[in-house]
C-alpha atoms as a PDB file:
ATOM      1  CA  UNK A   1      -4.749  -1.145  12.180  1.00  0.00           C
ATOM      2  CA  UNK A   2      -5.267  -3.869   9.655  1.00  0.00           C
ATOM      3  CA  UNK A   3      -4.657  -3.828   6.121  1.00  0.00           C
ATOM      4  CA  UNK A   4      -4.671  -6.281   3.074  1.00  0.00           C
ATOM      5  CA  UNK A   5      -1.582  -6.305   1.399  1.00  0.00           C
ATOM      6  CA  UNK A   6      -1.591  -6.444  -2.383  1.00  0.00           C
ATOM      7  CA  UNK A   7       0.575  -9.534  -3.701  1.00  0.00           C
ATOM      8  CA  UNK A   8       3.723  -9.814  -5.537  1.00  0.00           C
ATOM      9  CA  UNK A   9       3.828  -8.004  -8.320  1.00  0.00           C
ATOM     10  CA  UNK A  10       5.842 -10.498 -10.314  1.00  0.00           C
ATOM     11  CA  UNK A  11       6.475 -14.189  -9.240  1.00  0.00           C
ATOM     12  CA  UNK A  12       9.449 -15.295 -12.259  1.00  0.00           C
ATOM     13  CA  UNK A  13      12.362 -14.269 -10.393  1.00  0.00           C
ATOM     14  CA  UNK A  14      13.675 -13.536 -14.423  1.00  0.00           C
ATOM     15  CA  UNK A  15      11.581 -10.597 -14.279  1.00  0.00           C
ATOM     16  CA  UNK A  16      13.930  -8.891 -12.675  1.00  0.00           C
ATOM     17  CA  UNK A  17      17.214  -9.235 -14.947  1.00  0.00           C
ATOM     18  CA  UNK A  18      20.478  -9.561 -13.337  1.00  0.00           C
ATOM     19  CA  UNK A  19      20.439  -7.342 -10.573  1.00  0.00           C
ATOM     20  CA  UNK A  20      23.159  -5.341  -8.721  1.00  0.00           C
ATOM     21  CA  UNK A  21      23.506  -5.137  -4.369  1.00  0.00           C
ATOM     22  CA  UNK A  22      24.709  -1.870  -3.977  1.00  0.00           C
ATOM     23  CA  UNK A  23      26.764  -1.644  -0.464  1.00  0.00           C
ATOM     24  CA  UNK A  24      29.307  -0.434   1.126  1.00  0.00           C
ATOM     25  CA  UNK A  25      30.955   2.534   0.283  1.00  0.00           C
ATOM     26  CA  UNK A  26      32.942   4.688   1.948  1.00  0.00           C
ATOM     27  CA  UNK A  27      30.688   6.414   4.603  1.00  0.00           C
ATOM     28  CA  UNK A  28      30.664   6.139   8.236  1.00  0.00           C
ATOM     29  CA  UNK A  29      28.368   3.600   7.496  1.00  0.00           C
ATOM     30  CA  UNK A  30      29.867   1.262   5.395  1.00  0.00           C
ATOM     31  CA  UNK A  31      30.634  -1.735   7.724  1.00  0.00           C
ATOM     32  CA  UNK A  32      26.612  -1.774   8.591  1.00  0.00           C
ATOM     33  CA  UNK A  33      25.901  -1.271   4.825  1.00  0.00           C
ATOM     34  CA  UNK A  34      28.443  -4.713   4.036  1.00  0.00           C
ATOM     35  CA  UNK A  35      26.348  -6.130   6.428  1.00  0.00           C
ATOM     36  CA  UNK A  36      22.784  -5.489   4.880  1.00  0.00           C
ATOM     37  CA  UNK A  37      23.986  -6.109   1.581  1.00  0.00           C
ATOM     38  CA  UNK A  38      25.023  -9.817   2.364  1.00  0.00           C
ATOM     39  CA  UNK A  39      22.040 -10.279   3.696  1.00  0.00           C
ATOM     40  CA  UNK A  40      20.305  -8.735   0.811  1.00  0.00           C
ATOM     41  CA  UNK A  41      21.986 -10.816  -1.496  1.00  0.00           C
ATOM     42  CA  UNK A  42      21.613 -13.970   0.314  1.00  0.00           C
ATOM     43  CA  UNK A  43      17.949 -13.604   0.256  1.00  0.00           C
ATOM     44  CA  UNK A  44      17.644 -12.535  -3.742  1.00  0.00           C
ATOM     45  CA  UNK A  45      20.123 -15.512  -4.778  1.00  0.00           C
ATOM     46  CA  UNK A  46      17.414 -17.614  -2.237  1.00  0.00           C
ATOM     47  CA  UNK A  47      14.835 -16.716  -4.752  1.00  0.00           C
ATOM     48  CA  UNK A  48      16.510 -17.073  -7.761  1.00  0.00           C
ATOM     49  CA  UNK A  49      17.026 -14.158  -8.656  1.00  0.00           C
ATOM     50  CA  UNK A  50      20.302 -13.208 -10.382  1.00  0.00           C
ATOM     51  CA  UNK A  51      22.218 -10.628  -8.263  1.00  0.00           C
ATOM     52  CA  UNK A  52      25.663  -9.939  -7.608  1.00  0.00           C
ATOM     53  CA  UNK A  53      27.299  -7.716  -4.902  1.00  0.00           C
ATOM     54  CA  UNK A  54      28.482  -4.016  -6.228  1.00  0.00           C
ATOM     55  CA  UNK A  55      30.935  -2.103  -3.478  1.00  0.00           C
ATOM     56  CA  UNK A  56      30.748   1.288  -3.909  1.00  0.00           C
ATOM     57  CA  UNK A  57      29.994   4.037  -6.599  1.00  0.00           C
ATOM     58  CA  UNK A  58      33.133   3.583  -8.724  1.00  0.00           C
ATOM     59  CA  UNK A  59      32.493  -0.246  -8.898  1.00  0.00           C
ATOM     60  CA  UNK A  60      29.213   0.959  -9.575  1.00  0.00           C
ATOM     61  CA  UNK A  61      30.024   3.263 -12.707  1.00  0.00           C
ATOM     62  CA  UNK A  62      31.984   0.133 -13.838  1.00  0.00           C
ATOM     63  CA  UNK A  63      29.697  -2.426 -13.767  1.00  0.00           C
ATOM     64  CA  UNK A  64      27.008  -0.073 -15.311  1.00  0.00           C
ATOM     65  CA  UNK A  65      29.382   0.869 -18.458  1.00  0.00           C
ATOM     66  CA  UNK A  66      29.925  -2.794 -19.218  1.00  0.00           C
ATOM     67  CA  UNK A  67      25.892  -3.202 -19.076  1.00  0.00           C
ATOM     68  CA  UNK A  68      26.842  -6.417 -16.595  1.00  0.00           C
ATOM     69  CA  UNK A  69      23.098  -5.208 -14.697  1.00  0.00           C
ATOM     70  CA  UNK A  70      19.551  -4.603 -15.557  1.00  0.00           C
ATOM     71  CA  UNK A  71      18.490  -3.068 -12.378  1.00  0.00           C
ATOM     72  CA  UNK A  72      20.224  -1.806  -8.918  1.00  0.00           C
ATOM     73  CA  UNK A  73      19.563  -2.965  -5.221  1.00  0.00           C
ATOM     74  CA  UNK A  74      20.605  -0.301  -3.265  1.00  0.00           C
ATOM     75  CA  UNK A  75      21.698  -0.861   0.687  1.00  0.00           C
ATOM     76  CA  UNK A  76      24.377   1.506   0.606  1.00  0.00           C
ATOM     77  CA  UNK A  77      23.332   3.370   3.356  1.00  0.00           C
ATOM     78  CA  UNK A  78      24.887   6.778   3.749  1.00  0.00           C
ATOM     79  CA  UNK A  79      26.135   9.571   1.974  1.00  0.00           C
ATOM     80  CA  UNK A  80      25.767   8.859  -1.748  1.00  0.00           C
ATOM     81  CA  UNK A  81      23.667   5.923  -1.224  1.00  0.00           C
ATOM     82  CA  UNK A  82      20.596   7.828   0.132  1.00  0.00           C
ATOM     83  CA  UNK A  83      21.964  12.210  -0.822  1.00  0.00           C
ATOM     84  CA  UNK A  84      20.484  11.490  -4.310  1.00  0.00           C
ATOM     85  CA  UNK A  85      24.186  11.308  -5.732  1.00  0.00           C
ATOM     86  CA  UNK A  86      23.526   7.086  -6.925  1.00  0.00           C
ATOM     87  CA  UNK A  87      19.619   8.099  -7.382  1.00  0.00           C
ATOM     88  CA  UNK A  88      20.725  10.388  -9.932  1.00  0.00           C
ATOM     89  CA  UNK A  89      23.479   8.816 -11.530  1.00  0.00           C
ATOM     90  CA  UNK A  90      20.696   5.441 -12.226  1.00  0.00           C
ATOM     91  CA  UNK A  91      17.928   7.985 -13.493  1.00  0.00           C
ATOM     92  CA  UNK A  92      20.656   9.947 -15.951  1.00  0.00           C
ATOM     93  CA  UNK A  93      21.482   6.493 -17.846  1.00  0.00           C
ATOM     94  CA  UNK A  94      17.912   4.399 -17.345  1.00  0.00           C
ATOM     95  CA  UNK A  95      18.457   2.069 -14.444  1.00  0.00           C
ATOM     96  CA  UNK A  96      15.850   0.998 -12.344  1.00  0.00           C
ATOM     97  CA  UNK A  97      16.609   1.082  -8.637  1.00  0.00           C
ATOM     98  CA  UNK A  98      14.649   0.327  -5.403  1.00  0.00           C
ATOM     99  CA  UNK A  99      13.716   2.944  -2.724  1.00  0.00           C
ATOM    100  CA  UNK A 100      12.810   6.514  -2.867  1.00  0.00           C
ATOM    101  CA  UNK A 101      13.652   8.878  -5.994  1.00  0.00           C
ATOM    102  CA  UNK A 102      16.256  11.683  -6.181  1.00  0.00           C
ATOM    103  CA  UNK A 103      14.292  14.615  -3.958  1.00  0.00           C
ATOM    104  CA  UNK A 104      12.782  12.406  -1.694  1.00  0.00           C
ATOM    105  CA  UNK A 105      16.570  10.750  -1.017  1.00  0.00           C
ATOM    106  CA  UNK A 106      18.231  14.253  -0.775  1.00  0.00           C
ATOM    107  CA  UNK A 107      16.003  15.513   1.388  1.00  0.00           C
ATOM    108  CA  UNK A 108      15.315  12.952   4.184  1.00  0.00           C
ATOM    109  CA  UNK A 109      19.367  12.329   4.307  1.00  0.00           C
ATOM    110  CA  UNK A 110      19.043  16.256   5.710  1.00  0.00           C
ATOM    111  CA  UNK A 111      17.462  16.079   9.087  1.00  0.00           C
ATOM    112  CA  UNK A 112      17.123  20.268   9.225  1.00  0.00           C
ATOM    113  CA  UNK A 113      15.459  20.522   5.685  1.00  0.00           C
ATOM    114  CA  UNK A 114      12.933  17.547   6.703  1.00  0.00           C
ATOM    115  CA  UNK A 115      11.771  18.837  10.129  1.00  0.00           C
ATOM    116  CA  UNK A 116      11.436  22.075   7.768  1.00  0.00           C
ATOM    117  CA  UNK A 117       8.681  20.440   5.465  1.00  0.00           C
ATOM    118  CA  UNK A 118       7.200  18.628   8.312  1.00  0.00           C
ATOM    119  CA  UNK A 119       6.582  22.017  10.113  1.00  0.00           C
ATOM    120  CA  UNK A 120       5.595  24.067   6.989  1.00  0.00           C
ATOM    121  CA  UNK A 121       2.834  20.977   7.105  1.00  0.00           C
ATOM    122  CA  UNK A 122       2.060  20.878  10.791  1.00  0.00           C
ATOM    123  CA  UNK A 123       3.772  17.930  11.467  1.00  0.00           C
ATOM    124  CA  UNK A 124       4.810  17.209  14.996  1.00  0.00           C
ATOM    125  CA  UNK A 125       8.764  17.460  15.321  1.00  0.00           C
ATOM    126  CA  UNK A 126      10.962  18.744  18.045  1.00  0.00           C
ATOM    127  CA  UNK A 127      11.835  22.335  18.121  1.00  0.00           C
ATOM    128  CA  UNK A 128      15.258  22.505  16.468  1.00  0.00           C
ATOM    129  CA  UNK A 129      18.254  25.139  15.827  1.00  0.00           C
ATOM    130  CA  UNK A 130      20.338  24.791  13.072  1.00  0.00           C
ATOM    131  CA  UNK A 131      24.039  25.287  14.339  1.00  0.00           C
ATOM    132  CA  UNK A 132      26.047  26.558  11.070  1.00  0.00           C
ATOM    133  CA  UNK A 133      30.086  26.769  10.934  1.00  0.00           C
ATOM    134  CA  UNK A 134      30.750  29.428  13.487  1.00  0.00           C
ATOM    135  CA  UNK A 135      27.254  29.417  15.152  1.00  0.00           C
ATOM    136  CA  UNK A 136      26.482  31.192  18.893  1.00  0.00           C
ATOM    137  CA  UNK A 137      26.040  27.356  20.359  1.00  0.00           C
ATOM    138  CA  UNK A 138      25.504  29.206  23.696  1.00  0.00           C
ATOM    139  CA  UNK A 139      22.581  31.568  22.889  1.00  0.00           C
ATOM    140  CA  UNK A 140      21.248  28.533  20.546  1.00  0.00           C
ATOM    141  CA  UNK A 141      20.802  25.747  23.708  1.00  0.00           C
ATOM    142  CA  UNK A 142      19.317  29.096  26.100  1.00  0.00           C
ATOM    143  CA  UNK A 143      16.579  29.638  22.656  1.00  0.00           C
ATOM    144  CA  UNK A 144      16.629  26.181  22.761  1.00  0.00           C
ATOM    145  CA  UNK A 145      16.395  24.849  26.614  1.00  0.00           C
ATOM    146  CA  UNK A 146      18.011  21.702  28.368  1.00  0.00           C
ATOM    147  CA  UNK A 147      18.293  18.964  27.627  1.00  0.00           C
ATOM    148  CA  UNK A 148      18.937  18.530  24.096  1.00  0.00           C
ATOM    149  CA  UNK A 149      20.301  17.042  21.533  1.00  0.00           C
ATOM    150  CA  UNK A 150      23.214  17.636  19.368  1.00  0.00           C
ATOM    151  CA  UNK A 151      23.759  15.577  15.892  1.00  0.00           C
ATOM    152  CA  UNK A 152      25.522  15.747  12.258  1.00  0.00           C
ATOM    153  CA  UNK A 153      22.369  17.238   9.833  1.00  0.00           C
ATOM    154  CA  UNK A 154      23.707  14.551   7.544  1.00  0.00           C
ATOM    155  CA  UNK A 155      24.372  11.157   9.565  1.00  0.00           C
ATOM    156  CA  UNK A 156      22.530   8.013  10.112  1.00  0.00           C
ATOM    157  CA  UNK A 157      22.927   5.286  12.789  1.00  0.00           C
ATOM    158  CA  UNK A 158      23.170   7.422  15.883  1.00  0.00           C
ATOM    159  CA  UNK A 159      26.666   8.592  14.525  1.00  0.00           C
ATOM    160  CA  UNK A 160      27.562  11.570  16.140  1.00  0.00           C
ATOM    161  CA  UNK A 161      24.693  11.905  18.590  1.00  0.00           C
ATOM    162  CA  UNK A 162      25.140  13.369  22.215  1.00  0.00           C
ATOM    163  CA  UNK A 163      22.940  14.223  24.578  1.00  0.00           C
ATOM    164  CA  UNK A 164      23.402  17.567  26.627  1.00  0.00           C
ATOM    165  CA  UNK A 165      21.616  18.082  29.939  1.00  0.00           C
ATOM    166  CA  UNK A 166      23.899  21.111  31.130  1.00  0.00           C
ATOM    167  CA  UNK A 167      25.928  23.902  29.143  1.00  0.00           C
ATOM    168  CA  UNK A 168      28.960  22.472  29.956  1.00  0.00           C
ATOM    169  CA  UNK A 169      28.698  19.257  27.743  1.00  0.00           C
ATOM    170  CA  UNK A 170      28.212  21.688  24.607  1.00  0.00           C
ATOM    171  CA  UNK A 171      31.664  22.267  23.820  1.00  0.00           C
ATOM    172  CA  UNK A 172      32.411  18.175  23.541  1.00  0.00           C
ATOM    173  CA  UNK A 173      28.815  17.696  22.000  1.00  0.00           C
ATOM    174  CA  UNK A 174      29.477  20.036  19.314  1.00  0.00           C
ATOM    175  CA  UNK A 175      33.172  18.160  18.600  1.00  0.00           C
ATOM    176  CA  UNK A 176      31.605  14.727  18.362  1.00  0.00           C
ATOM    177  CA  UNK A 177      29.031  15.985  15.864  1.00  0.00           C
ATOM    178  CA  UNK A 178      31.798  17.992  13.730  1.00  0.00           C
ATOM    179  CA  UNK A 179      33.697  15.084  12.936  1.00  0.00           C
ATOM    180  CA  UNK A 180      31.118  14.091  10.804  1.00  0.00           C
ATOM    181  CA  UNK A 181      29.412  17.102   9.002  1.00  0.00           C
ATOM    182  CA  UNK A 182      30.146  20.991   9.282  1.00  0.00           C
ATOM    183  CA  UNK A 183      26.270  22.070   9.772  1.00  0.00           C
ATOM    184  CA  UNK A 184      24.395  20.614  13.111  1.00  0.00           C
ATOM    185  CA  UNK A 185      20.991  20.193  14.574  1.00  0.00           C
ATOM    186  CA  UNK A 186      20.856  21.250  17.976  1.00  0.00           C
ATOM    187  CA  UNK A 187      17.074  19.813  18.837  1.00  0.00           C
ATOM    188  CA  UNK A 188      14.562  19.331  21.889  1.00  0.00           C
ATOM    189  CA  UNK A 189      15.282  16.147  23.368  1.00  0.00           C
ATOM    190  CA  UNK A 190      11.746  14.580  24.090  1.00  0.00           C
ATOM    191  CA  UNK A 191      11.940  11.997  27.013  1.00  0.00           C
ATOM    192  CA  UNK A 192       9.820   8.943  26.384  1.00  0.00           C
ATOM    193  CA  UNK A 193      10.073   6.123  24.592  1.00  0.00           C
ATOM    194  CA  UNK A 194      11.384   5.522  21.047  1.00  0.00           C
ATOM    195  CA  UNK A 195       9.573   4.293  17.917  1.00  0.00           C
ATOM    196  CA  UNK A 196      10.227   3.524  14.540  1.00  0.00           C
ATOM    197  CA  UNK A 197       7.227   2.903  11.845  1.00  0.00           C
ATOM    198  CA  UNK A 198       8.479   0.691   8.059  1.00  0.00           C
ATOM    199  CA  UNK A 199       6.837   2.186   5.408  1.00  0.00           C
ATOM    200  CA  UNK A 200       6.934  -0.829   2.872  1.00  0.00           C
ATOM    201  CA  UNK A 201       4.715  -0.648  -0.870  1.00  0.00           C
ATOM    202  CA  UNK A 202       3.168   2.730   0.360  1.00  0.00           C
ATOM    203  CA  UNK A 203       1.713   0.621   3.470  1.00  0.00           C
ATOM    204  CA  UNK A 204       3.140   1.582   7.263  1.00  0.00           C
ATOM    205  CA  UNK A 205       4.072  -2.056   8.823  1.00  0.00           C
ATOM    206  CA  UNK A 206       3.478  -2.734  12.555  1.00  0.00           C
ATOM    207  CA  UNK A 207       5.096  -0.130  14.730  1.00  0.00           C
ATOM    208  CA  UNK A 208       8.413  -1.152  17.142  1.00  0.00           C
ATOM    209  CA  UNK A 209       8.825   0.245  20.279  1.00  0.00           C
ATOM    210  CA  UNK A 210      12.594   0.251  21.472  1.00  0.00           C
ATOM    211  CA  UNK A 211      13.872  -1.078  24.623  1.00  0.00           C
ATOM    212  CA  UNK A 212      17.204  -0.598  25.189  1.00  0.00           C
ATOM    213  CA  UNK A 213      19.084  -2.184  28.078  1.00  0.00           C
ATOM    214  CA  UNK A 214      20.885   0.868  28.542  1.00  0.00           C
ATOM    215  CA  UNK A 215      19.344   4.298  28.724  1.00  0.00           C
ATOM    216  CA  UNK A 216      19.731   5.209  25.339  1.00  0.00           C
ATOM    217  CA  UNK A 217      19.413   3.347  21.848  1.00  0.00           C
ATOM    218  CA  UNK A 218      23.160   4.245  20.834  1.00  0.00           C
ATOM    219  CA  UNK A 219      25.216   3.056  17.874  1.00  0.00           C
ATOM    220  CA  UNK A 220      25.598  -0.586  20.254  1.00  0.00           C
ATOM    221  CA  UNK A 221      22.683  -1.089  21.128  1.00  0.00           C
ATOM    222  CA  UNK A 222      21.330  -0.932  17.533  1.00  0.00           C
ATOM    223  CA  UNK A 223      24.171  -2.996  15.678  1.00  0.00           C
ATOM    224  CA  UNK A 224      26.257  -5.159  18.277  1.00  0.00           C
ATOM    225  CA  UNK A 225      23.925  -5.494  21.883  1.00  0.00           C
ATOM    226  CA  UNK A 226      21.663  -8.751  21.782  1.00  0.00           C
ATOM    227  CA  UNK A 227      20.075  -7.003  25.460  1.00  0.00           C
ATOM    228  CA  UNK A 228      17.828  -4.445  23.305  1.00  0.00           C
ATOM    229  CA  UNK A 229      13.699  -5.732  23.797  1.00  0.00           C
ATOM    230  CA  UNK A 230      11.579  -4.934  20.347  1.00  0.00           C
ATOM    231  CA  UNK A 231       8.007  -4.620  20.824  1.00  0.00           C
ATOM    232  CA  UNK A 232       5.764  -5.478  18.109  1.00  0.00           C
ATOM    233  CA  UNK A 233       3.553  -3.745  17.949  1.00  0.00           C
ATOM    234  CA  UNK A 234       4.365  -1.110  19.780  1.00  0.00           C
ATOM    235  CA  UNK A 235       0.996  -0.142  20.332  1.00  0.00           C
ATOM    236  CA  UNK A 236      -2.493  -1.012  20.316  1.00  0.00           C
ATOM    237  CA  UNK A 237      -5.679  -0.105  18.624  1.00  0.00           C
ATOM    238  CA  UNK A 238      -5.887   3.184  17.717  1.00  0.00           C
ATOM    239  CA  UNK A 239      -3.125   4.737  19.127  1.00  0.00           C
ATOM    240  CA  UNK A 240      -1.343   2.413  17.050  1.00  0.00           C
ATOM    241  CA  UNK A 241      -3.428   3.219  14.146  1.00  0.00           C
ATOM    242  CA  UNK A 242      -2.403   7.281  14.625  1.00  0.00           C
ATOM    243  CA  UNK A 243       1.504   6.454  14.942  1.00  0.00           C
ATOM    244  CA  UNK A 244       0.813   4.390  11.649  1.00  0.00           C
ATOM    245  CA  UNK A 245      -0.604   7.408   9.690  1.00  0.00           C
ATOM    246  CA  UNK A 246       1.521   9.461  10.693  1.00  0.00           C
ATOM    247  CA  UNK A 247       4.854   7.893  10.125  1.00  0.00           C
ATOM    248  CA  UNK A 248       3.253   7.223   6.177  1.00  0.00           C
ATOM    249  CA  UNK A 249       1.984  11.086   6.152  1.00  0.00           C
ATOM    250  CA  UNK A 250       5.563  12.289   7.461  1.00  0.00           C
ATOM    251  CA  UNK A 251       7.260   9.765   4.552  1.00  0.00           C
ATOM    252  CA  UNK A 252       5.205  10.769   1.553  1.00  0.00           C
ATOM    253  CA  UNK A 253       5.059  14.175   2.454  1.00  0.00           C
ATOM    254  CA  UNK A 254       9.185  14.377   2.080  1.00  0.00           C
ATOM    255  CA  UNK A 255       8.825  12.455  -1.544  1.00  0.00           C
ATOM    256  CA  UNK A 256       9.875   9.236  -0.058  1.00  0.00           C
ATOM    257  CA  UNK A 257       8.475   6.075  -1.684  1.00  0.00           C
ATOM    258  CA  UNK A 258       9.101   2.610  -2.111  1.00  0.00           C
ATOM    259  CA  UNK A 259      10.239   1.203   1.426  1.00  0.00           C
ATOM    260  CA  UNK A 260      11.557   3.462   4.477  1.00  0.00           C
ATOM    261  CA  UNK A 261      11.866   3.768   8.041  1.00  0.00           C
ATOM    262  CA  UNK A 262      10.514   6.814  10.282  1.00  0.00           C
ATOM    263  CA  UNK A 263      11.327   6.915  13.050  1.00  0.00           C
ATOM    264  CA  UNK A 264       9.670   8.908  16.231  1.00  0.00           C
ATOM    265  CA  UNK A 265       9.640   9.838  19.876  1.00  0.00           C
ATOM    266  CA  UNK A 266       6.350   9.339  22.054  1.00  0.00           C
ATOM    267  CA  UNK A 267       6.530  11.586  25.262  1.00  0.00           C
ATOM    268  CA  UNK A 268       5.125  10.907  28.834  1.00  0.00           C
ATOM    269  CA  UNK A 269       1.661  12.638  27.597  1.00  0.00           C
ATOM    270  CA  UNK A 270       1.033   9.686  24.645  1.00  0.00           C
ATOM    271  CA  UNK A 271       2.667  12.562  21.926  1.00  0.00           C
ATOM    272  CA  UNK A 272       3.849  11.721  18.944  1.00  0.00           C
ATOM    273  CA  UNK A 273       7.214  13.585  17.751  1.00  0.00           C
ATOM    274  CA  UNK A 274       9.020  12.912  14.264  1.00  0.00           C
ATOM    275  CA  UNK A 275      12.428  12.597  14.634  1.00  0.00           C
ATOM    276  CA  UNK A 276      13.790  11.533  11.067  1.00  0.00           C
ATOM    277  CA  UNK A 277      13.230   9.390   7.913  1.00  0.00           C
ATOM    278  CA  UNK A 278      15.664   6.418   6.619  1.00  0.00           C
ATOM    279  CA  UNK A 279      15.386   5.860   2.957  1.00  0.00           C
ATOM    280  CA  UNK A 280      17.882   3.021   3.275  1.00  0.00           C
ATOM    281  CA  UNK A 281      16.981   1.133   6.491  1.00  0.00           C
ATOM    282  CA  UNK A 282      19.689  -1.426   7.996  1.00  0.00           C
ATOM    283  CA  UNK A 283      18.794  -5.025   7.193  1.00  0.00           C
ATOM    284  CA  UNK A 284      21.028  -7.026   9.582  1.00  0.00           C
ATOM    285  CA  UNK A 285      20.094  -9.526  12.121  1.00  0.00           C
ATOM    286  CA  UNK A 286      19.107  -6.392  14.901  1.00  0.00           C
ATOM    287  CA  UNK A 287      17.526  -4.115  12.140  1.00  0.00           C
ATOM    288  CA  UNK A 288      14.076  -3.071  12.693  1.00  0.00           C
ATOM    289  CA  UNK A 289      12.348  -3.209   9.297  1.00  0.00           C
ATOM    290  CA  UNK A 290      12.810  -7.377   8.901  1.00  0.00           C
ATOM    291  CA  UNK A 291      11.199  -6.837  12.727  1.00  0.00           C
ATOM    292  CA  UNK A 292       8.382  -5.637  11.647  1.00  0.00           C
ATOM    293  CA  UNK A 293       7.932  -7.262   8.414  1.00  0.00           C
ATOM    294  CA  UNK A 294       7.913 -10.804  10.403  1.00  0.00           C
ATOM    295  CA  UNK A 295       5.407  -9.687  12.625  1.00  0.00           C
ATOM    296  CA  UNK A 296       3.396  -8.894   9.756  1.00  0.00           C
ATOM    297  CA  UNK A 297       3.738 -12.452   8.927  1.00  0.00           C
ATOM    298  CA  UNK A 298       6.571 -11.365   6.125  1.00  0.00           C
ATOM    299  CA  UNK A 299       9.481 -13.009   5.921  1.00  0.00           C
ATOM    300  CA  UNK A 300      13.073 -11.867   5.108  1.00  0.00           C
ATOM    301  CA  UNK A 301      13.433 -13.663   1.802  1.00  0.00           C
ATOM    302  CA  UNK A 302       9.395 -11.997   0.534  1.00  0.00           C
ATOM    303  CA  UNK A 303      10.724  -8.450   2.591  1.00  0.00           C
ATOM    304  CA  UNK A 304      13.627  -8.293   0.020  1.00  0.00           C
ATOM    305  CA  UNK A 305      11.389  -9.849  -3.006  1.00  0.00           C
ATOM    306  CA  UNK A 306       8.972  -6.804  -2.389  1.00  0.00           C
ATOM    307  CA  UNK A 307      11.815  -4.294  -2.009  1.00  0.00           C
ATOM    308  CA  UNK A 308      12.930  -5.176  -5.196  1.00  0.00           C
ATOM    309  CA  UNK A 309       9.749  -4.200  -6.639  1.00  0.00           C
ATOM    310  CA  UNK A 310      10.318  -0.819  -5.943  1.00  0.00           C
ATOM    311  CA  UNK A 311      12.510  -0.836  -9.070  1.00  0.00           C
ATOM    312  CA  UNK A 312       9.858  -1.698 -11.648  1.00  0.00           C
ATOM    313  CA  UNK A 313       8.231   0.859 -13.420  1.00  0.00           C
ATOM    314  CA  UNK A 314       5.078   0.622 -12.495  1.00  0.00           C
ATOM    315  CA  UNK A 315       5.820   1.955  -8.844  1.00  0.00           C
ATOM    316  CA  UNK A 316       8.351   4.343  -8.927  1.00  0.00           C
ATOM    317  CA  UNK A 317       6.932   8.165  -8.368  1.00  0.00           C
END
């Protein structure tokens, strides 16, 4: 799968105004987040471009009072970085940002509500149960079947995540998961191998598959193991192709724009399951996005350049 990408759509890095790295915050992601964002900032101060770090909303609401920023780089991954909370708060006073708008944040941070839109489409996506406060988690994984998986609705970065092969791992599944959000997802676990698909400028970059050393591609082996393989791309011809289409088909149908990550599970039969979408993807040195920009022939500096595009006018949705 082969496409021409359309060039820069500015080259003065003045275009862009002073601009604001939004990281940080006070999520369970916020050490990844401080991570991105100095590499985000890095690259934009690389370029030229005038950009200062911003930690957290209240810093935020600050610095956007005094009028110290024309436009917001958000890697504040987590919570009010990608639940619509800072989407909103920039559209209410006029500030550009990158990434996806208000709706298409909210709802891709909510892993039930997406695999609802995906299926109300006829979208591939593991058969789910939602596990409210007080829910029958018994009767749920028999509905359900073995083995599964149990995760926070609301969560990024594997936080929370078990896997149950036998009834009695529920009980310390569903604990794990509660200490991070009050509603679950109890869902199919598909065994196979793992993907993940960057949407970038409404264009789905080469596909990654996921090698972990381990068995599983856990909080470590995505942010601190240097043993996890990347293949790039995943794929070939037009099986890659499909995965392509329908990682950007799964991401626009949620109101996602701008740049992204989807990410899905291929079973032993070659099928393709949607697991979630990541409005604010990691950019560190073991993220997968800069991955597959590079072997796109993209580099980090040009990844962020192109990200902050997403801000201007003339592509937000």
């Amino acid at each position: 799968m082969t496409l021409t990408r359309a060039p820069c759509l500015v080259t003065d890095p003045a275009a862009f105004g002073r601009v604001a790295v939004l990281f940080g915050g006070d999520s369970s992601e916020r050490e990844v987040s401080l991570n991105s964002g100095r590499n985000v900032l890095e690259a934009l101060r690389a370029r030229g471009i005038d950009a200062s770090g911003i930690d957290g909303v209240p810093a935020l609401i600050e610095a956007l009072q005094s009028r110290r920023f024309d436009r917001v780089f958000n890697i504040m991954h987590g919570s009010a970085g990608e639940n619509g909370v800072v989407q909103g708060l920039l559209e209410a006073i006029g500030v550009p940002y990158t990434g996806s708008r208000v709706l298409g944040s909210a709802l891709t941070l909510d892993k039930i509500r997406t695999k609802q839109v995906w299926l109300s489409l006829g979208l591939p996506t593991p058969r789910y149960e939602r596990l409210a406060v007080g829910a029958d988690v018994s009767a749920a994984a028999t509905r359900l079947g073995f083995p599964l998986i149990i995760k926070p609705s609301l969560e990024g970065s594997s936080v929370g995540v078990s896997r149950v092969f036998q009834p009695v791992d529920l009980a310390g599944a569903v604990a794990l998961a509660t200490r991070y959000g009050r509603e679950l997802l109890m869902e199919q676990l598909i065994e196979g191998e793992e993907y993940t698909v960057a949407i970038l400028g409404g264009m789905a970059l080469p596909s990654i598959r996921i090698v972990p050393a381990g068995e599983y591609y856990d909080y470590h082996a995505k942010y601190i193991s240097d043993d996890t393989r990347y293949v790039c791309p995943g794929l070939q011809g037009e099986e890659e192709s499909s995965l392509r289409r329908l990682a950007l088909e799964a991401f626009c149908a949620c109101g996602a724009a701008g740049w992204g990550r989807v990410d899905v599970m291929r079973d032993r039969s070659g099928g393709n399951w949607l697991l979630e979408v990541n409005t604010t993807p990691g950019m560190t040195s073991h993220s997968l996005v800069p991955k597959a920009a590079a072997a796109d022939g993209i580099s980090f500096e040009e990844l962020v350049w192109r990200i902050l595009e997403t801000s201007l006018v003339e592509v937000q949705q």
